[in-house]
Protein backbone atom coordinates (compact mmCIF):
# COMPACT_ATOMS: atom_id res chain seq x y z
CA UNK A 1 -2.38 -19.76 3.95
CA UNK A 2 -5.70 -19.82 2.34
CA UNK A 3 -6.66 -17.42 5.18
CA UNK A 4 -4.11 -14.79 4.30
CA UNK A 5 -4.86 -14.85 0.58
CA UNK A 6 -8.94 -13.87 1.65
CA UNK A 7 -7.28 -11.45 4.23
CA UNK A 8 -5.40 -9.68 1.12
CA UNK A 9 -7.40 -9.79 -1.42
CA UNK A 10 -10.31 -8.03 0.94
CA UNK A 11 -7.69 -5.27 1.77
CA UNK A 12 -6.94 -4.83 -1.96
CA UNK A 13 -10.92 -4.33 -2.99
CA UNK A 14 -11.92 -2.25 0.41
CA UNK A 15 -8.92 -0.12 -0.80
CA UNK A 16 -9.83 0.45 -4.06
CA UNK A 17 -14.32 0.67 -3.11
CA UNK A 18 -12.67 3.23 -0.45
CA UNK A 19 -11.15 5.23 -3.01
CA UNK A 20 -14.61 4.75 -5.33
CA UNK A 21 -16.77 6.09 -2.16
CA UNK A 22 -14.22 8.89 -1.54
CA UNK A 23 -14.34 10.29 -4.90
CA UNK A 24 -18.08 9.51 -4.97
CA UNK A 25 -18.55 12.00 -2.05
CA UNK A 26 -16.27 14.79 -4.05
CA UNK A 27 -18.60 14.48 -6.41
CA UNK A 28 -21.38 15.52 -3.99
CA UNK A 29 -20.26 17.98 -2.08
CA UNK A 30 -17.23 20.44 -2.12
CA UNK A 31 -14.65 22.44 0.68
CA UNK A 32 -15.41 20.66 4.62
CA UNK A 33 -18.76 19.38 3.63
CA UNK A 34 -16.73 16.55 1.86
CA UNK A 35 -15.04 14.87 4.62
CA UNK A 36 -19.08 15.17 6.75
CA UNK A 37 -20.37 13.25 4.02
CA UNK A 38 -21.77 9.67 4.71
CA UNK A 39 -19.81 8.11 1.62
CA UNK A 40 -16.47 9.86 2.70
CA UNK A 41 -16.80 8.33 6.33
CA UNK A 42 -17.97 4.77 4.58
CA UNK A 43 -14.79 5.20 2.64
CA UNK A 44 -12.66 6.07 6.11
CA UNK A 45 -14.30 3.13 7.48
CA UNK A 46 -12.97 0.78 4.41
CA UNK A 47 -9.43 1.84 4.76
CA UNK A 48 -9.69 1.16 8.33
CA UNK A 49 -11.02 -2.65 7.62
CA UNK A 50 -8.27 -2.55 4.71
CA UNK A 51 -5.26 -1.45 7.02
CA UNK A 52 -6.56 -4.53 9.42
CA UNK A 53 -6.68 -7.01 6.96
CA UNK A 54 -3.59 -6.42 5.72
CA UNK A 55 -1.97 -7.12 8.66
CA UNK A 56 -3.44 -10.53 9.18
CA UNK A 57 -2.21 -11.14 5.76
CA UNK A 58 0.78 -10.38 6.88
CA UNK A 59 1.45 -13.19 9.49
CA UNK A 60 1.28 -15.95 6.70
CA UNK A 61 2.08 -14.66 3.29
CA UNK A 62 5.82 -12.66 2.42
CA UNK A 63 5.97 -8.88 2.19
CA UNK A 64 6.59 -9.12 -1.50
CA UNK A 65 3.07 -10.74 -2.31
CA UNK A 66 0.94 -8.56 0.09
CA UNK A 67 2.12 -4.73 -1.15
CA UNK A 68 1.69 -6.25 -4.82
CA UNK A 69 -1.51 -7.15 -3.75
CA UNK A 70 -2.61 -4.14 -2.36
CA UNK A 71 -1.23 -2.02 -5.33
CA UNK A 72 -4.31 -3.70 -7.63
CA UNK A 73 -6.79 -1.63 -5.54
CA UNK A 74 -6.18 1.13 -8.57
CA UNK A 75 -7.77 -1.55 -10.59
CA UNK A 76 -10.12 -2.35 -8.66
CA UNK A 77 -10.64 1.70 -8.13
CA UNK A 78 -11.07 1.95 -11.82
CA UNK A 79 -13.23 -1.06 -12.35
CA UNK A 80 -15.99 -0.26 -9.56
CA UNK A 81 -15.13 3.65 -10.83
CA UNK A 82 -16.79 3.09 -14.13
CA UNK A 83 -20.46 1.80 -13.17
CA UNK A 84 -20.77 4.16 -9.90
CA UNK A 85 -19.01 7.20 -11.42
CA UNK A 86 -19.88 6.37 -14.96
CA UNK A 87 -16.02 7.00 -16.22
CA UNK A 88 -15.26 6.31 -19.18
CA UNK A 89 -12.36 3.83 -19.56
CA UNK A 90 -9.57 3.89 -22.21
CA UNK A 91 -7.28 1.40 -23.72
CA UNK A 92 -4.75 2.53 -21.09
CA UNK A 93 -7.12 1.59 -18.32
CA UNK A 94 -7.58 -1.80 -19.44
CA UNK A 95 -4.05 -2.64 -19.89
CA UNK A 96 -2.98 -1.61 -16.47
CA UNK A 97 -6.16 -3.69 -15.39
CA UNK A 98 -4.77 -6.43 -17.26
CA UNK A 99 -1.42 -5.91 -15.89
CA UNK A 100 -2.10 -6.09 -12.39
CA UNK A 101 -4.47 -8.87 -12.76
CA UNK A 102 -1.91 -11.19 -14.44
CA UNK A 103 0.90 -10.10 -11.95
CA UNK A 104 -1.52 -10.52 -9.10
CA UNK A 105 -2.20 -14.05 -10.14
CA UNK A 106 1.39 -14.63 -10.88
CA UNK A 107 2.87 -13.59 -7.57
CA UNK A 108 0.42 -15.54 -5.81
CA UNK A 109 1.21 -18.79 -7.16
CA UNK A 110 4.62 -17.95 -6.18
CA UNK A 111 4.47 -17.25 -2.49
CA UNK A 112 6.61 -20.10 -0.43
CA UNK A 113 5.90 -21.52 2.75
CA UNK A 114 5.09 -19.20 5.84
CA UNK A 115 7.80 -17.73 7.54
CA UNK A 116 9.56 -18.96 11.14
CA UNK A 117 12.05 -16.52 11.14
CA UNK A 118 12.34 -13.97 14.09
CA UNK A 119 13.78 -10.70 12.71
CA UNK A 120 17.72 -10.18 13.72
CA UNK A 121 18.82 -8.12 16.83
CA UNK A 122 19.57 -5.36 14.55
CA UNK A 123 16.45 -4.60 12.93
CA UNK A 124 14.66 -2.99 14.97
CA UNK A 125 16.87 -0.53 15.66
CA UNK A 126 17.89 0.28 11.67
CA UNK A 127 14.03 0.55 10.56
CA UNK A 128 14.00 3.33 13.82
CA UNK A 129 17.09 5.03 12.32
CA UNK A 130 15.33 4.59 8.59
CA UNK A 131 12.41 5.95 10.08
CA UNK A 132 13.52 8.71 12.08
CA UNK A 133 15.77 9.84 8.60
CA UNK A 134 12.43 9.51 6.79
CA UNK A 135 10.50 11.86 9.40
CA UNK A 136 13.28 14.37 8.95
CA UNK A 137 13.93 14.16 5.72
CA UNK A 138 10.18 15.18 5.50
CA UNK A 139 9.58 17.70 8.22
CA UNK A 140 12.52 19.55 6.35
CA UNK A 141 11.54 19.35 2.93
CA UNK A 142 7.54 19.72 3.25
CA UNK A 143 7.48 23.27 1.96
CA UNK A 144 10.34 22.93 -0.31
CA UNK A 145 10.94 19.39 -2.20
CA UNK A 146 9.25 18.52 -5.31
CA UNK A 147 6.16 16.24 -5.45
CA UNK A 148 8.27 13.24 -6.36
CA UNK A 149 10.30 13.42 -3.97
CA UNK A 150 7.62 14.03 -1.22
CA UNK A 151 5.90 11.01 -2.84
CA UNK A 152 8.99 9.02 -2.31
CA UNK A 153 9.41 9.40 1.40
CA UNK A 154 5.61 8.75 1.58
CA UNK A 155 6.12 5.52 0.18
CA UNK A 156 8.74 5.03 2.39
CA UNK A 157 7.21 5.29 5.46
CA UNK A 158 4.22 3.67 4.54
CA UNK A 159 6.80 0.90 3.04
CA UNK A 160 8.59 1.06 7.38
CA UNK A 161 4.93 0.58 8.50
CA UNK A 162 4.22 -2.56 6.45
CA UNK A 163 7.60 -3.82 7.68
CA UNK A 164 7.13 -2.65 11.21
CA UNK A 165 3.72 -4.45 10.57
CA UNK A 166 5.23 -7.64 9.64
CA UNK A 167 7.52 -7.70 12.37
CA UNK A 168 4.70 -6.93 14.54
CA UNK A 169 2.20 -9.79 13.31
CA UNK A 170 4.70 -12.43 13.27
CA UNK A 171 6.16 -11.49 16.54
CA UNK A 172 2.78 -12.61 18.18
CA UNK A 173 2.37 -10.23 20.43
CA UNK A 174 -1.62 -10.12 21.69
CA UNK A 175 -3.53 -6.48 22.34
CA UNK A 176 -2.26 -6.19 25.43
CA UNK A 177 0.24 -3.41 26.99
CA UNK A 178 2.84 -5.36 25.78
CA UNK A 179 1.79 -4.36 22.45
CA UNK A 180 1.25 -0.69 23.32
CA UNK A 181 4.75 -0.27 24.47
CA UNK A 182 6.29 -2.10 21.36
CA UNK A 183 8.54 0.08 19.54
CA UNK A 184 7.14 -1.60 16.46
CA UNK A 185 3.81 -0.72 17.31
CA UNK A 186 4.55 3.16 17.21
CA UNK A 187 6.41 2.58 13.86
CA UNK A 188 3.57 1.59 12.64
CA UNK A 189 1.83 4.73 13.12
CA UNK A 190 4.47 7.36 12.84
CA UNK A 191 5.13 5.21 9.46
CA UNK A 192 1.62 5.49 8.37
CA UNK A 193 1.14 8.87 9.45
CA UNK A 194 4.40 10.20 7.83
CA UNK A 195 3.20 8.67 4.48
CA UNK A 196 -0.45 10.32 4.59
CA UNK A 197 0.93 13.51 5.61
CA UNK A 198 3.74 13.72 3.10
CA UNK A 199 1.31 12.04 0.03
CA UNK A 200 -1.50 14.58 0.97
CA UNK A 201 1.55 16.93 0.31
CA UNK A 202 2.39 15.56 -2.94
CA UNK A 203 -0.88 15.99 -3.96
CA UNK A 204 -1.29 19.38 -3.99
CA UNK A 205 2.22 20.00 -5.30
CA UNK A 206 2.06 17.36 -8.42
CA UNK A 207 -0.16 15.53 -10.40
CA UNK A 208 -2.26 12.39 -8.98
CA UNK A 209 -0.53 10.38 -11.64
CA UNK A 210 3.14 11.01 -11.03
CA UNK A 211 3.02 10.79 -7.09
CA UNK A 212 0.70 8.05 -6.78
CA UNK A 213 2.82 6.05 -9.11
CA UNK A 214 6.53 6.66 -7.19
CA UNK A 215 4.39 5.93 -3.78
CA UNK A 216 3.56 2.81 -4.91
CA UNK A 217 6.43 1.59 -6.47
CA UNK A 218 8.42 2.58 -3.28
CA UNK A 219 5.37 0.79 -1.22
CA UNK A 220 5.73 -2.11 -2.63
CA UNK A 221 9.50 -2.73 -3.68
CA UNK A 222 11.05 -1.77 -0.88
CA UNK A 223 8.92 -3.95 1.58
CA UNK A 224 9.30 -6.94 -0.86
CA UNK A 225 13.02 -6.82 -1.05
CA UNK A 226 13.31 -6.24 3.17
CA UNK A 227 11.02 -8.75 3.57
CA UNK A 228 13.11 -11.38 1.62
CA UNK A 229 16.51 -10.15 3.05
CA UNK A 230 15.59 -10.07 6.77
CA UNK A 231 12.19 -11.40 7.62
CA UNK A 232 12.61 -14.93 6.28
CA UNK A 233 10.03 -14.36 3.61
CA UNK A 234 10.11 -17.15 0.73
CA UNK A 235 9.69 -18.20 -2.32
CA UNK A 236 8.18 -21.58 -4.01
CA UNK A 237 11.51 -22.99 -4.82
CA UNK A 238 12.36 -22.82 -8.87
CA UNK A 239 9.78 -19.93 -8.82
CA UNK A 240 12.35 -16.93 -8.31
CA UNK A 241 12.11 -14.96 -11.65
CA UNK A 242 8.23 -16.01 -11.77
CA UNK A 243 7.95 -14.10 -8.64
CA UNK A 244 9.87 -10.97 -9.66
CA UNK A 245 7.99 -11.11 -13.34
CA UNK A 246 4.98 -11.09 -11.47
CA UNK A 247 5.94 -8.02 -9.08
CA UNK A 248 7.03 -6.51 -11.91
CA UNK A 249 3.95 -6.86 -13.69
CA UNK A 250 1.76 -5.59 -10.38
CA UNK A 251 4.15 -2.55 -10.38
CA UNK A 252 4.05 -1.82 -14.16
CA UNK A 253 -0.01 -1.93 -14.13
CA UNK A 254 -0.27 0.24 -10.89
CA UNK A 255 2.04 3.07 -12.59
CA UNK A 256 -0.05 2.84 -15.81
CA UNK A 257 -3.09 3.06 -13.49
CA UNK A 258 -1.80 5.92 -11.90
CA UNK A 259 -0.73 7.65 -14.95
CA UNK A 260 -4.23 7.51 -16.30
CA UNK A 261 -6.90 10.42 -16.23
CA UNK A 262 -9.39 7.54 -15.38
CA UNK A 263 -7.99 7.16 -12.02
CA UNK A 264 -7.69 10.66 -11.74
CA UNK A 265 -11.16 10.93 -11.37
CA UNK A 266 -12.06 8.60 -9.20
CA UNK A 267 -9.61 10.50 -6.40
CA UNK A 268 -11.30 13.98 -7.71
């Protein structure tokens, strides 16, 4: 399990240096130029090894542990943030720091024993029907629903891809065409997709702070609770309202993260 912890806790800082490098490069150039610039692709490049690792992380440690993990990255955003971008960091900063860092540690001490359990017959087919409600619930309501809301789906299809993920991972399917044709495989990406899409949407409709906030607390919930209820994911036994103190803490330092103008400048 050691393994999976490393494999987590690099997704969790190449998330957060990717978001560092990505607002670094806003800072440098403006319009197309942005997304040509060597810092920008450097930062495409950590999400990439991010994504990856959190999928290894996945085959050993439960859902609810990973997405709290990877919801510190804002502190790690805002920690790397303040040398490179030379922000200056408020009381609110440090608290959510603080916050994620203690339910970080606390939900990792809590993680039980790695998970035998196949998923049931039936559910595949309901994260397809969540998924396909999720993909038309946003195709419909991209030009029309508030940025909350758009947020919200976001987080739930990134929340059916980490699930999907999961399934995947622990299925053991190799890279073969086996995995290719795997329905799980293409939730993956119509998951991931979905949420970029529909977050990119929220973006320009809200504030960073709002929508960032309801994606992640959808992101990570949802996946956690699934994850316990179907996917055989455990907890160290005695340790059950440890566990949820500790997600809650993770959550309740990402939102104040999110809410902060600190972290809205990193993602200028």
């Amino acid at each position: 399990m050691t393994q999976a912890f490393l494999a987590a806790l690099g997704a969790t800082a190449l998330y957060g240096i990717a978001s560092v490098l990505q607002g670094f490069a806003a800072r440098r150039a403006s319009g197309p130029a942005v997304v040509r610039h060597p810092a920008y692709l450097l930062g495409i490049l950590a999400d990439l090894l991010a994504w990856a690792l959190s999928l290894v992380a996945m085959v050993w440690l439960p859902l609810f542990v990973v997405q709290s993990m990877l919801a510190g990255s804002l502190a790690v955003a805002v920690v790397i943030g303040w040398p490179v971008l030379h922000l200056a960091l408020r009381r609110q900063d440090w608290l959510g720091v603080a916050l994620a860092t203690a339910g970080l540690a606390l939900v990792a001490l809590c993680a039980g024993p790695e998970s035998t359990v196949r998923p049931a017959a039936w559910f595949v087919p309901a994260l397809a029907v969540a998924l396909a409600v999720l993909v038309v619930a946003g195709l419909v309501g991209y030009s029309r629903l508030p940025a909350v809301v758009l947020a919200g789906i976001a987080g739930g299809g990134f929340a059916v891809a980490a699930l999907a993920g999961r399934a995947l991972m622990g299925g053991g399917l190799s890279v073969s065409l086996e995995l290719l044709v795997s329905p799980l495989a293409w939730m993956v990406c119509v998951g991931g997709g979905l949420g970029t899409l529909l977050y990119a949407r929220a973006l320009e409709r809200g504030s960073f702070g709002g929508t960032t906030a309801v994606l992640w607390v959808v992101e990570s919930i949802v996946p956690g609770v699934v994850g316990l209820v179907a996917l055989g994911d455990t907890v160290r036994a005695g340790w059950g309202a440890p566990a949820a103190a500790g997600v809650a803490l993770s959550v309740a330092g990402c939102v104040v993260l999110a809410l902060s103008p600190t972290q809205e400048a990193v993602a200028a």
